[in-house]
Structures are given as structure tokens and as C-alpha cells.
Protein backbone atom coordinates (compact mmCIF):
# COMPACT_ATOMS: atom_id res chain seq x y z
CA UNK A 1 2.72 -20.65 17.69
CA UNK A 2 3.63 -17.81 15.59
CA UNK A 3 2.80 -14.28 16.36
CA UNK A 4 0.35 -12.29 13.92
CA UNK A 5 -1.04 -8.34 14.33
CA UNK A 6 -4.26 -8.11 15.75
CA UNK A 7 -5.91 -6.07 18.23
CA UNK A 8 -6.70 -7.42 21.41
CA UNK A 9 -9.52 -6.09 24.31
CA UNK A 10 -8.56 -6.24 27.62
CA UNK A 11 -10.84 -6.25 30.80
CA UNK A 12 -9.71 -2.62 31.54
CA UNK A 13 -11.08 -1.67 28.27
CA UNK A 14 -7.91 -0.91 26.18
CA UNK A 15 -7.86 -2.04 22.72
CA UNK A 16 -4.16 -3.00 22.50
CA UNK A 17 -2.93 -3.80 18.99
CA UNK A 18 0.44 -5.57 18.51
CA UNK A 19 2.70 -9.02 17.78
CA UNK A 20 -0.12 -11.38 19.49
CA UNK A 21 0.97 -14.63 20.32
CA UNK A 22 -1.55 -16.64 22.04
CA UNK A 23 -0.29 -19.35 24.71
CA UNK A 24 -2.62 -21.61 27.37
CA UNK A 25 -2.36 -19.12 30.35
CA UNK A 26 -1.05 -16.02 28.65
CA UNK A 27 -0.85 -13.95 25.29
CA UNK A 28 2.70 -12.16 24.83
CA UNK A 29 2.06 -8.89 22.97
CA UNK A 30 5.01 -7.55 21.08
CA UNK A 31 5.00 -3.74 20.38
CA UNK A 32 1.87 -3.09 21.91
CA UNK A 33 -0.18 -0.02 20.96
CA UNK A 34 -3.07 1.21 22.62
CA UNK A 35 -5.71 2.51 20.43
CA UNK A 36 -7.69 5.44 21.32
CA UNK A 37 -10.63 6.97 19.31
CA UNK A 38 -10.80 10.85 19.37
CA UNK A 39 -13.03 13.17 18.20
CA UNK A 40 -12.11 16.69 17.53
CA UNK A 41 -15.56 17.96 18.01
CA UNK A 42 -19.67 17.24 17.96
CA UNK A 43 -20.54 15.88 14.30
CA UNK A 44 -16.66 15.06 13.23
CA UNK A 45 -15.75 12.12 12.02
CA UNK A 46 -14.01 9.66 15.01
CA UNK A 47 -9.80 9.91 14.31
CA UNK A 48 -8.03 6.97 15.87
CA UNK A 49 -4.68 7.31 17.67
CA UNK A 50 -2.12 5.05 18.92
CA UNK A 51 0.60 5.11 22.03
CA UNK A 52 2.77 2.88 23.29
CA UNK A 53 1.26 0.37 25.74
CA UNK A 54 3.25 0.08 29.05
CA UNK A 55 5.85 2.87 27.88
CA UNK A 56 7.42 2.69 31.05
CA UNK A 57 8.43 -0.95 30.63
CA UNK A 58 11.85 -2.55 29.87
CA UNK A 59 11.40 -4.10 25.88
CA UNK A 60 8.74 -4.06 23.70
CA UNK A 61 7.19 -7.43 25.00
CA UNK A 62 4.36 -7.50 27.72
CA UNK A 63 2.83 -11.04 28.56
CA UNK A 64 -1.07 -10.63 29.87
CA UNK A 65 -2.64 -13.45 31.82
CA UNK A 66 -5.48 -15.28 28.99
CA UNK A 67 -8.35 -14.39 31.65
CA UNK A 68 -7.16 -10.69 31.56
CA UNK A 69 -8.00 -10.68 27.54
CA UNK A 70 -12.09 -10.19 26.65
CA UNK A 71 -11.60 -10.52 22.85
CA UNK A 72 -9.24 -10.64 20.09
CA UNK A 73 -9.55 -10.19 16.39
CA UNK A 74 -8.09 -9.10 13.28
CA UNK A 75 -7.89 -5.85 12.37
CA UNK A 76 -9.10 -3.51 9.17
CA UNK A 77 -6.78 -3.17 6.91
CA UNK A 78 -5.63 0.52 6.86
CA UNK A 79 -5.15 -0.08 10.73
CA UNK A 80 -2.92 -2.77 10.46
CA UNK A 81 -0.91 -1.10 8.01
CA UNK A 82 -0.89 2.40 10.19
CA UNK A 83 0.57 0.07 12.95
CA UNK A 84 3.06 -1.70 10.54
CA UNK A 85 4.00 1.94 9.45
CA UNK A 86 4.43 3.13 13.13
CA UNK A 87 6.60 0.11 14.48
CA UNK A 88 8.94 -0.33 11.01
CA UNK A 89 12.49 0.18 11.63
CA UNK A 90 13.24 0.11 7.72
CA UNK A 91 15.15 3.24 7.14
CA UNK A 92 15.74 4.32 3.30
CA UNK A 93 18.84 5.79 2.76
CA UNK A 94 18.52 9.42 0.54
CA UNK A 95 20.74 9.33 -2.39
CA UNK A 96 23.98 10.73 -1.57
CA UNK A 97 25.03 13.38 -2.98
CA UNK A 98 28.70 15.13 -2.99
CA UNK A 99 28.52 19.01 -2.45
CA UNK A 100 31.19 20.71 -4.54
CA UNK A 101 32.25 24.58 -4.99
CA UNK A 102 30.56 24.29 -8.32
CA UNK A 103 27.32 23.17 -6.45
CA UNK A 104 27.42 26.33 -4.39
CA UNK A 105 24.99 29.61 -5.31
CA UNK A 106 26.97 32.65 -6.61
CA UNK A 107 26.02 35.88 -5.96
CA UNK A 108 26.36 38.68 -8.67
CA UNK A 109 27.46 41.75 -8.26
């Protein structure tokens, strides 16, 4: 079965968003983020933030028994693509540029 994002609750309470595939006895989460609403103070709007789930671990892929996991579902939009911006390894080169004495400041005198 393939693996899709989507946000998973776990009995603990973590909302843990990631590469979900779903098996018979377990669901392997690849690059697993816990999300965690915050609120900066009475009356502001509710900011959500992400860490690592099981930062400590060895890989990005944690495998959770199927009786450990309360829901899953898809998630909104602009969270799934703040995750896919997070986890992206895609690295855009700058255009490279030669530096020459001509491309140096002079100072007048």
C-alpha cells in the first residue's frame, strides 16, 4: 500500500503528521511531525507548530502498533504543504556568479 501525508492521533494525544502507510497490525510513519497548537496569548489567534516525532530515533521511520492509533485523516491544505515545505530536501542552486577585480567597490580619494 502506498504511503500518503496525513495526520494521525495517537492514544497519548499527539497529532503526528507524516508518510502514513497503513498495514494490518501497524502504521509506519515516515518523517513524523508532531503538531502542537500554541497560542501567544488570551484572544490570539491559535499558531500551529511542528517538531520532529521521536528525534532521538535512528531514521526517519517509526512503526506504531494499529491499536495505538485513535484516528487518522487528511489534512488542510496549507498544513500539508507547511509539512511538504519542512521535510523537502530540494535545494535550488543560486546563480553563480564569478567575482572579478572589476566587480570590486573602489574607493575615491
Amino acid at each position: 500500500m502506498a504511503s500518503e501525508i496525513l495526520i494521525c492521533r495517537l492514544i497519548t494525544g499527539e497529532d503526528v503528521i507524516g508518510k502514513i502507510t497503513e498495514g494490518s497490525k501497524v502504521i509506519t510513519i515516515h518523517k513524523g511531525y508532531v503538531i502542537i497548537p500554541t497560542q501567544s496569548a488570551k484572544g490570539q489567534p491559535i499558531q500551529l507548530m511542528m517538531t520532529p516525532y521521536a528525534p532521538y530515533s535512528d531514521g526517519d521511520i517509526v512503526e506504531v502498533k494499529s491499536d495505538k492509533v485513535v484516528s487518522i485523516t487528511k489534512p488542510k491544505e496549507h498544513i500539508k504543504q507547511n509539512y511538504t515545505n519542512s521535510t523537502s530536501s530540494i535545494v535550488t542552486p543560486g546563480k553563480k556568479q564569478l567575482i572579478t577585480e572589476t566587480g570590486l567597490p573602489t574607493l575615491d580619494k
